[in-house]
PDB file of N, CA and C in Angstrom:
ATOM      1  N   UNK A   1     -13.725  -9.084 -12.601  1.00  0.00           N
ATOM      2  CA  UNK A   1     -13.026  -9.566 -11.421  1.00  0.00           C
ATOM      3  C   UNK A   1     -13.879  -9.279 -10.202  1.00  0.00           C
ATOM      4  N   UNK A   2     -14.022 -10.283  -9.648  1.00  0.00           N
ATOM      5  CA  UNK A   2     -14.576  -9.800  -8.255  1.00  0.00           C
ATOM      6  C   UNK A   2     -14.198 -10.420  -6.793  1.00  0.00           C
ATOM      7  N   UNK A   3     -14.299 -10.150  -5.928  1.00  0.00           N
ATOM      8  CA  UNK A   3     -13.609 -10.277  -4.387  1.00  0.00           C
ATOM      9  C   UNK A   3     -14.233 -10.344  -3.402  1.00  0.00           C
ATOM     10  N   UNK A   4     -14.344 -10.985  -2.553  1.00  0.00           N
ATOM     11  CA  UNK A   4     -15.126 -11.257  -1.261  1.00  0.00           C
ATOM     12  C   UNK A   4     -15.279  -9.899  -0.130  1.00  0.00           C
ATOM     13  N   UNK A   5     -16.466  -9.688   0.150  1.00  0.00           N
ATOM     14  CA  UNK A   5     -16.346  -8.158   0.892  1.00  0.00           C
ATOM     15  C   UNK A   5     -16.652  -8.447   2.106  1.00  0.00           C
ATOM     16  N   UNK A   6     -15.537  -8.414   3.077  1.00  0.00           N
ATOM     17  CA  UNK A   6     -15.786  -8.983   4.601  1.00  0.00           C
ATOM     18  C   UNK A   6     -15.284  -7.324   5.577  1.00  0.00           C
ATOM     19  N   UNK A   7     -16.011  -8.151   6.950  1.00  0.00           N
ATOM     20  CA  UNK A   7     -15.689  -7.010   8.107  1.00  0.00           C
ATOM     21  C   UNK A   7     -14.239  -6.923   8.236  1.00  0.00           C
ATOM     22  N   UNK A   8     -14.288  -5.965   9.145  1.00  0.00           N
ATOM     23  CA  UNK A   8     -12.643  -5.801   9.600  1.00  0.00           C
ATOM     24  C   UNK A   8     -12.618  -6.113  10.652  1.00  0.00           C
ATOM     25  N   UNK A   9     -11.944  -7.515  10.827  1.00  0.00           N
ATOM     26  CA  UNK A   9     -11.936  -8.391  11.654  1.00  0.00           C
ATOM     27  C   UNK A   9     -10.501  -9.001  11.997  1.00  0.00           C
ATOM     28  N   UNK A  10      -9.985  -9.356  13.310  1.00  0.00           N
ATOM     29  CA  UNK A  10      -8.832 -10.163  12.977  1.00  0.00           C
ATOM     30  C   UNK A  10      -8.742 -11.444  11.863  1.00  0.00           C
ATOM     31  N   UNK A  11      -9.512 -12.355  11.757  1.00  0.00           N
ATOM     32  CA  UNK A  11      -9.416 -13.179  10.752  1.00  0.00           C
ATOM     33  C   UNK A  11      -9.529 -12.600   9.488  1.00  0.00           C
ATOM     34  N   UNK A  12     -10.082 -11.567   9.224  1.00  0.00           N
ATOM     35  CA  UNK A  12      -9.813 -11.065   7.838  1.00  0.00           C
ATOM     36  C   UNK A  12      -8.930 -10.114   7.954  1.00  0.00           C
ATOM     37  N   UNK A  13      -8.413  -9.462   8.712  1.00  0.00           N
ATOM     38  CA  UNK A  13      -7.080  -9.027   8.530  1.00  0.00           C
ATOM     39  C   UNK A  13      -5.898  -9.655   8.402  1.00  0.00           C
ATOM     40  N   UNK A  14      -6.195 -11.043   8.961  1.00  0.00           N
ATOM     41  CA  UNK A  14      -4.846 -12.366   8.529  1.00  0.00           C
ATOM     42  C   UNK A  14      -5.249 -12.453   6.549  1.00  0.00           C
ATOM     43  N   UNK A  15      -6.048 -12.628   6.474  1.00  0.00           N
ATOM     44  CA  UNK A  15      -6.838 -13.189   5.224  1.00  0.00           C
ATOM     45  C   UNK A  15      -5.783 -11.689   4.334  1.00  0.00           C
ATOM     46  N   UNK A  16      -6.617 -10.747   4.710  1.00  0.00           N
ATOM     47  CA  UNK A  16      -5.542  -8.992   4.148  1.00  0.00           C
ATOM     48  C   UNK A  16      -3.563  -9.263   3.973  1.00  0.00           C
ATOM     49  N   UNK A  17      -3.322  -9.512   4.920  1.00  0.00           N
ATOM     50  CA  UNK A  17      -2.344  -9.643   4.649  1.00  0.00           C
ATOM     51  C   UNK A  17      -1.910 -10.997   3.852  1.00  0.00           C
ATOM     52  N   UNK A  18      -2.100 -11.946   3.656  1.00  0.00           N
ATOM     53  CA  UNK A  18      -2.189 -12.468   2.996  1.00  0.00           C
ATOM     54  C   UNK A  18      -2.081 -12.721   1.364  1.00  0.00           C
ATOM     55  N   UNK A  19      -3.399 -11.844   0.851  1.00  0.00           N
ATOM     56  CA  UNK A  19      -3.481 -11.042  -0.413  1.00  0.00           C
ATOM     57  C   UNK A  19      -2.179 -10.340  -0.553  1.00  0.00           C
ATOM     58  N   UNK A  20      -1.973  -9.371  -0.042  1.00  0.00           N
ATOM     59  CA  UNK A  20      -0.863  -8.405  -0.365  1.00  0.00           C
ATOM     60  C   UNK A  20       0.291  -9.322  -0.087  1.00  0.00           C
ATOM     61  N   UNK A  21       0.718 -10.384   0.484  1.00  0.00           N
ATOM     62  CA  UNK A  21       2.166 -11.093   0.557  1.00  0.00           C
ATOM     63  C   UNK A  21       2.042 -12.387  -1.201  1.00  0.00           C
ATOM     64  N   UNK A  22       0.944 -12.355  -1.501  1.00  0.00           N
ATOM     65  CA  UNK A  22       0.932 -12.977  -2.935  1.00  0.00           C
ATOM     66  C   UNK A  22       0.666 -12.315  -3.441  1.00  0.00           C
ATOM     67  N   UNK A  23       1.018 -10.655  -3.755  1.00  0.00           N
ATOM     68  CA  UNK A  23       0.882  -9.968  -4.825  1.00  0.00           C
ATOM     69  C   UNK A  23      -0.513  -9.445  -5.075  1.00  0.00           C
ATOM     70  N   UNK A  24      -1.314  -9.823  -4.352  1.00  0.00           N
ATOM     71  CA  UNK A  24      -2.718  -8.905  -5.012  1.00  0.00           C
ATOM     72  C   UNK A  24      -3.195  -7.951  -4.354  1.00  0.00           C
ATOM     73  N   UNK A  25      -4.125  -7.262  -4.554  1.00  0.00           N
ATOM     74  CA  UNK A  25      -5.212  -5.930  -4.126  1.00  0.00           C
ATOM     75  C   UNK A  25      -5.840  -6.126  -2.930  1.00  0.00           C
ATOM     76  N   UNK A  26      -5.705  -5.218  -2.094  1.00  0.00           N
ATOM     77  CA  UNK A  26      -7.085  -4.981  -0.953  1.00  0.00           C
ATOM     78  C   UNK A  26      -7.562  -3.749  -0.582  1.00  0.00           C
ATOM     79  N   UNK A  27      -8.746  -3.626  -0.762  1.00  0.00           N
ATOM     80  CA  UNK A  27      -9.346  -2.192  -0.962  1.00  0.00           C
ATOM     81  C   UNK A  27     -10.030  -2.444   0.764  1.00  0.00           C
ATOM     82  N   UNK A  28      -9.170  -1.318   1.413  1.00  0.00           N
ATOM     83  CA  UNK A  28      -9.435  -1.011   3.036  1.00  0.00           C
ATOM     84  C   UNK A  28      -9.894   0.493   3.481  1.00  0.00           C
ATOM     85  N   UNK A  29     -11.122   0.059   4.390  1.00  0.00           N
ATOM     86  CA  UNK A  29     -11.663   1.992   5.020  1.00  0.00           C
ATOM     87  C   UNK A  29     -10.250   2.579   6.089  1.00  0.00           C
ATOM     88  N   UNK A  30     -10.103   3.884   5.625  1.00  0.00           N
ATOM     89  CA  UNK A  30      -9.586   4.560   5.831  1.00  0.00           C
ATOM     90  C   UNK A  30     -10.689   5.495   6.945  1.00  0.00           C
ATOM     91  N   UNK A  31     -10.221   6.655   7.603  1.00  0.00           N
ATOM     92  CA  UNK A  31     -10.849   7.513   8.180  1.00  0.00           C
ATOM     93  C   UNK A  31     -11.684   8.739   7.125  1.00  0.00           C
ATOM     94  N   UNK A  32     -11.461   8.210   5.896  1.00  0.00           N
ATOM     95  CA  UNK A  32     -12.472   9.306   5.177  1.00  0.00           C
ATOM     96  C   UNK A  32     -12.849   8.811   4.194  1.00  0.00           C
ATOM     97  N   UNK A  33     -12.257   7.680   3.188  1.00  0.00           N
ATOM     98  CA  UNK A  33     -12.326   7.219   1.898  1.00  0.00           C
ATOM     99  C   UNK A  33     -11.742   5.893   2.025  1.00  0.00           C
ATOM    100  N   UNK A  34     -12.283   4.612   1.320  1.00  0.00           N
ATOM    101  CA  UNK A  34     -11.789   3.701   1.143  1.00  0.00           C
ATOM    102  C   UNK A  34     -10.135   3.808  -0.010  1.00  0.00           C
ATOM    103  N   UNK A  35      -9.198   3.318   0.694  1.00  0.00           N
ATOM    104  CA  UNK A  35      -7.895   3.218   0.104  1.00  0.00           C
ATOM    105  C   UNK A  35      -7.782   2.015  -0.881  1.00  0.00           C
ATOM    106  N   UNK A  36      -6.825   1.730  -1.773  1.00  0.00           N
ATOM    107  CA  UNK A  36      -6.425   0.220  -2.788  1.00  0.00           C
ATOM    108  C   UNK A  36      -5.107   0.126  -2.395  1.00  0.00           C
ATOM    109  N   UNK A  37      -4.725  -1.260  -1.629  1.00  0.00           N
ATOM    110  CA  UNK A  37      -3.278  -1.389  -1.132  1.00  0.00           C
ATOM    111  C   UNK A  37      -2.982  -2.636  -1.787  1.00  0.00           C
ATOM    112  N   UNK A  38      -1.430  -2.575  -1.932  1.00  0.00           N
ATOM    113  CA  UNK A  38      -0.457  -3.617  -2.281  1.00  0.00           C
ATOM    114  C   UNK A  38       1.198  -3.439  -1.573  1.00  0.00           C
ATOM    115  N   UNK A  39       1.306  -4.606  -2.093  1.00  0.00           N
ATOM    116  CA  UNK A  39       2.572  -4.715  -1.759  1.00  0.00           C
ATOM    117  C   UNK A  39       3.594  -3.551  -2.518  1.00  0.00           C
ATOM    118  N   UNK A  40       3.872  -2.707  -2.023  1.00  0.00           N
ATOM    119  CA  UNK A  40       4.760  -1.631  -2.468  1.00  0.00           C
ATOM    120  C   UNK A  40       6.303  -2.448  -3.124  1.00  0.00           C
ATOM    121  N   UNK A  41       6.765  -3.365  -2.418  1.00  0.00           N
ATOM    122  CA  UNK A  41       8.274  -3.978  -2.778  1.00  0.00           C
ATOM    123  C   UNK A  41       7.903  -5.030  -3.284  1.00  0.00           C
ATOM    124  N   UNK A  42       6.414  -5.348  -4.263  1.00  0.00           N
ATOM    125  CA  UNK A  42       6.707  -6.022  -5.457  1.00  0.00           C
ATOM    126  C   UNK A  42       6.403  -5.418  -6.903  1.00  0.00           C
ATOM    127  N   UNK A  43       7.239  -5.379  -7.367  1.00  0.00           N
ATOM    128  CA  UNK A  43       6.313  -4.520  -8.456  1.00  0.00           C
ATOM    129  C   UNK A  43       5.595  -5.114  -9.557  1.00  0.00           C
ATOM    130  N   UNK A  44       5.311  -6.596  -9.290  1.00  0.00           N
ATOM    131  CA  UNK A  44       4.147  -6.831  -9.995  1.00  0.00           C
ATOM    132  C   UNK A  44       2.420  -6.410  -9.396  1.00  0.00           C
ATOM    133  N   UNK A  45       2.574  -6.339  -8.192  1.00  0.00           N
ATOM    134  CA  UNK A  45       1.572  -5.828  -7.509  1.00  0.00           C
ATOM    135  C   UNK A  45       1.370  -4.348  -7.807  1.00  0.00           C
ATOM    136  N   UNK A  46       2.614  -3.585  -8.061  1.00  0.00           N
ATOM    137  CA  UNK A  46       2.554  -2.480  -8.314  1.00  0.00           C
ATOM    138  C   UNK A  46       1.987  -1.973  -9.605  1.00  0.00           C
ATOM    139  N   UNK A  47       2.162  -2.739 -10.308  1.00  0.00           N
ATOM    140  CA  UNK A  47       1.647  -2.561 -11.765  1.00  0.00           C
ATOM    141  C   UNK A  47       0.196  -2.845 -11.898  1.00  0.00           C
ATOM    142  N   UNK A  48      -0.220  -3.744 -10.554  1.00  0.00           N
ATOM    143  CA  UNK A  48      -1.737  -4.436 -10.921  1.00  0.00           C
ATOM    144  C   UNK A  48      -2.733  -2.737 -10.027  1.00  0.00           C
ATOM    145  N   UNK A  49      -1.790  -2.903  -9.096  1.00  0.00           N
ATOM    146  CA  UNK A  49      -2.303  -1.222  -8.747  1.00  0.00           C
ATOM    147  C   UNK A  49      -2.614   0.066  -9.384  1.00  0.00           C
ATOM    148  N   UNK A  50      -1.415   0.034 -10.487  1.00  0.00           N
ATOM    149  CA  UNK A  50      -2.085   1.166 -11.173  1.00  0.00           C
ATOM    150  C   UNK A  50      -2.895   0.978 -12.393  1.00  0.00           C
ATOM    151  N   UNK A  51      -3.010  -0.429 -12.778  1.00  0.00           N
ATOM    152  CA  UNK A  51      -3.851  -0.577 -13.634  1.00  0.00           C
ATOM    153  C   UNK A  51      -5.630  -0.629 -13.072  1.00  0.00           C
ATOM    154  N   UNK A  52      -5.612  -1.401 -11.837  1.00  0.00           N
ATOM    155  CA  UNK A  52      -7.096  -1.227 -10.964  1.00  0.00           C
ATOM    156  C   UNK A  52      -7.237   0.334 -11.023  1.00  0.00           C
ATOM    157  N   UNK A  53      -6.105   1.290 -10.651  1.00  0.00           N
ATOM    158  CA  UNK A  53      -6.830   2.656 -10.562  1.00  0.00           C
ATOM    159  C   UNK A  53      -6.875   3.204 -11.674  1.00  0.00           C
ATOM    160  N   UNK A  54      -6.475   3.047 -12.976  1.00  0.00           N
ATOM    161  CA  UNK A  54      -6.716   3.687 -14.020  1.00  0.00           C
ATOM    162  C   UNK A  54      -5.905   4.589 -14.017  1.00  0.00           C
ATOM    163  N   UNK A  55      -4.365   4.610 -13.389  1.00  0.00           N
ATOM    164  CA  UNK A  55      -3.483   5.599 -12.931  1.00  0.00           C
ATOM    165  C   UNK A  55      -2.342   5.656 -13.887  1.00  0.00           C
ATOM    166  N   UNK A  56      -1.919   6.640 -14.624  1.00  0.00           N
ATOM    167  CA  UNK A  56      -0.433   6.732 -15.663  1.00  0.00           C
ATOM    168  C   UNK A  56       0.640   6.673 -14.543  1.00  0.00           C
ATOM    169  N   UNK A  57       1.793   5.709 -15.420  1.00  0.00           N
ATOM    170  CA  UNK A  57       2.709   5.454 -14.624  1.00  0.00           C
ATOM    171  C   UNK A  57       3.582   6.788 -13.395  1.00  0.00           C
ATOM    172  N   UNK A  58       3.543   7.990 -14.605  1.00  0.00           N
ATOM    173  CA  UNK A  58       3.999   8.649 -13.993  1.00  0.00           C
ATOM    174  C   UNK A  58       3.521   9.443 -12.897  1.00  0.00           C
ATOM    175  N   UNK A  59       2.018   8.780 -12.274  1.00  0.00           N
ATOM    176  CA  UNK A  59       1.199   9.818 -11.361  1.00  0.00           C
ATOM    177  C   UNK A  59       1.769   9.195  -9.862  1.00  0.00           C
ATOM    178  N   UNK A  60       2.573   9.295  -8.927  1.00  0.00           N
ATOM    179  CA  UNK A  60       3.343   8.953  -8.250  1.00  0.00           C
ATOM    180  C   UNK A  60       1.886   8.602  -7.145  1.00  0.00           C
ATOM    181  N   UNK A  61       2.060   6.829  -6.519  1.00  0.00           N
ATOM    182  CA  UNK A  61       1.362   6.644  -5.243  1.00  0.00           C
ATOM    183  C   UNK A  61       1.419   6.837  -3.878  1.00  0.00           C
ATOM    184  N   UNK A  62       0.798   6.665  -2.951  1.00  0.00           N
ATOM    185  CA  UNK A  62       1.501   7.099  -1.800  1.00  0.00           C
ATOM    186  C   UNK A  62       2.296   5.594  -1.417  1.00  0.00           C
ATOM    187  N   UNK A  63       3.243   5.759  -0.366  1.00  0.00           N
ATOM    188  CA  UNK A  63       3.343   4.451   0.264  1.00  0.00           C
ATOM    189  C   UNK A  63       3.544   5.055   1.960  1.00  0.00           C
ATOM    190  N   UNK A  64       2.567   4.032   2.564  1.00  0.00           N
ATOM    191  CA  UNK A  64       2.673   3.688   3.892  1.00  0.00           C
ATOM    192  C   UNK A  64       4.074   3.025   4.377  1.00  0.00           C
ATOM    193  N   UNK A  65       4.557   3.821   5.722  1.00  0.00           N
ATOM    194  CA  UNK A  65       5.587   2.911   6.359  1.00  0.00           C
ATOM    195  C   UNK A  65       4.889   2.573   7.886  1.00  0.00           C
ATOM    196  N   UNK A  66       6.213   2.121   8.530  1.00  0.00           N
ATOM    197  CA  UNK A  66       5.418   1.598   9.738  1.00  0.00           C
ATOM    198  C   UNK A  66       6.374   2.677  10.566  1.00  0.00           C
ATOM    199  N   UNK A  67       7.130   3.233   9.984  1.00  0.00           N
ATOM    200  CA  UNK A  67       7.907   3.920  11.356  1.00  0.00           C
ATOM    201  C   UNK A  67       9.285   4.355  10.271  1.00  0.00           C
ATOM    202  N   UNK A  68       9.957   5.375  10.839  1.00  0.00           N
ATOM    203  CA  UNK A  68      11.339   6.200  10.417  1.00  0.00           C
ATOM    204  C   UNK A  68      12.890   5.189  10.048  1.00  0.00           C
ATOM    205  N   UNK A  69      12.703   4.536  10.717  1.00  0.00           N
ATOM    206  CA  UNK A  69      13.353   3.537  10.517  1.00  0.00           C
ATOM    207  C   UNK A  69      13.237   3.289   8.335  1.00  0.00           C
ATOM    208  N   UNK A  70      12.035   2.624   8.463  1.00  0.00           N
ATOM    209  CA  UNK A  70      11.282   1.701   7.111  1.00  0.00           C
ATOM    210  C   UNK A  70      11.674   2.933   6.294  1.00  0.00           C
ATOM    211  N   UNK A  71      10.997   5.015   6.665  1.00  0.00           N
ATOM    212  CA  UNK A  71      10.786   5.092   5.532  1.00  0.00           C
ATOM    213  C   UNK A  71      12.110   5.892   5.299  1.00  0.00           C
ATOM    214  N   UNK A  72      13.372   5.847   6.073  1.00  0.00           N
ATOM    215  CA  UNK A  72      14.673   5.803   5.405  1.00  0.00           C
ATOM    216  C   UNK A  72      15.776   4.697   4.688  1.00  0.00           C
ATOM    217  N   UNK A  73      15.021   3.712   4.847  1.00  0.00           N
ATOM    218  CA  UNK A  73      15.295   2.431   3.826  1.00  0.00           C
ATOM    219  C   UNK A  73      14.558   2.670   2.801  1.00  0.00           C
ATOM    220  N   UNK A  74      13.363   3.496   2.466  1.00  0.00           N
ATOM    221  CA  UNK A  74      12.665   3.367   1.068  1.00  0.00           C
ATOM    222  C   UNK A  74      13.028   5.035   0.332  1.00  0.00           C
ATOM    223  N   UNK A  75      13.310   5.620   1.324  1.00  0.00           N
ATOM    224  CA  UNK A  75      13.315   6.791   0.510  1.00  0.00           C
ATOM    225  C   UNK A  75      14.853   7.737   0.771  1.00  0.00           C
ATOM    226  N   UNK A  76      15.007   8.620   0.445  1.00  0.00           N
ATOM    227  CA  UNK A  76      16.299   9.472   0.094  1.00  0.00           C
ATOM    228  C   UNK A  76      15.974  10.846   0.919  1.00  0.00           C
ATOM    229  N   UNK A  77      16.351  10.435   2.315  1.00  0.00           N
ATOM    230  CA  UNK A  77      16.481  12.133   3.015  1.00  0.00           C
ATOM    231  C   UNK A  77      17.537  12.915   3.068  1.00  0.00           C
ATOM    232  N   UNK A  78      16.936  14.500   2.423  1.00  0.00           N
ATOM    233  CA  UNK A  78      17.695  15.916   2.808  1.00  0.00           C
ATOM    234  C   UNK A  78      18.686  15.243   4.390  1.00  0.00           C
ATOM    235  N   UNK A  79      19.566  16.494   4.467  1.00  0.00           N
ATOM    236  CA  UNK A  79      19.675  16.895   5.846  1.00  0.00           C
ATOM    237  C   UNK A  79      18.860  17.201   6.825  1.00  0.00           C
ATOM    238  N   UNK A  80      17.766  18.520   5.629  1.00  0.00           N
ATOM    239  CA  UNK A  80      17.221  18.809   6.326  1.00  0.00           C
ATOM    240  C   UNK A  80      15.619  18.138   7.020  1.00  0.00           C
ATOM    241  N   UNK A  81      15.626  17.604   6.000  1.00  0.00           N
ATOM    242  CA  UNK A  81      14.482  16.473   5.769  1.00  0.00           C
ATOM    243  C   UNK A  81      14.709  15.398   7.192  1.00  0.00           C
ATOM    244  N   UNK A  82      16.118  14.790   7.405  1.00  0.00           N
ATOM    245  CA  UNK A  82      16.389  13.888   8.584  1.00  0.00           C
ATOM    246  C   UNK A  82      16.360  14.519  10.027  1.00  0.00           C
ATOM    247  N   UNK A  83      17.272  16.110   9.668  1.00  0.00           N
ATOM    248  CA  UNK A  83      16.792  16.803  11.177  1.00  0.00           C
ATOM    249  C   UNK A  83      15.482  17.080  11.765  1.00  0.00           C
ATOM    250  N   UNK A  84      14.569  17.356  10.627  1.00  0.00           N
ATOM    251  CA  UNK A  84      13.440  17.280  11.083  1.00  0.00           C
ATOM    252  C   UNK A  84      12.203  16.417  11.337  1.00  0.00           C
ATOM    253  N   UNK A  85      12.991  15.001  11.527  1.00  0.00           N
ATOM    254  CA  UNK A  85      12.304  13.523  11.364  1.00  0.00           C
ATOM    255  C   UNK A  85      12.514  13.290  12.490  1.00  0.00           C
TER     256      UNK A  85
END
């Protein structure tokens, strides 16, 4: 499999999102290490993710939100967990 390796650019960041809204891979620089992103709320993407990383189901990924809002729709907060959000 192979993939086009472009700058980080607005037109290839339209192009980025893109990929990830049809389900596939984009491997993006981070501030220390290049990251592998997908669409977290599909889980066919999710599956293509952990198969690119060579990852057992049960090795838990991270997921990015955009804000407190998003990541109490995706996830299950303590009390104490929300007071301190």
């Amino acid at each position: 499999m192979s993939a086009p390796i472009v700058p980080v650019l607005p037109d290839t960041l339209a192009l980025a999102v893109e990929i990830l809204n049809e389900g596939g891979l984009v491997a993006m620089p981070t501030e220390t290490v290049y990251g592998l992103a997908a669409d977290a709320s599909n889980p066919e993407a999710v599956v293509r993710l952990y198969e690119a990383k060579g990852r057992p189901r049960f090795n838990p990924l991270i997921a990015h939100v955009s804000g407190l809002p998003m990541a109490m729709r995706e996830a299950v907060f303590s009390p104490l967990a929300t007071s301190l959000a």
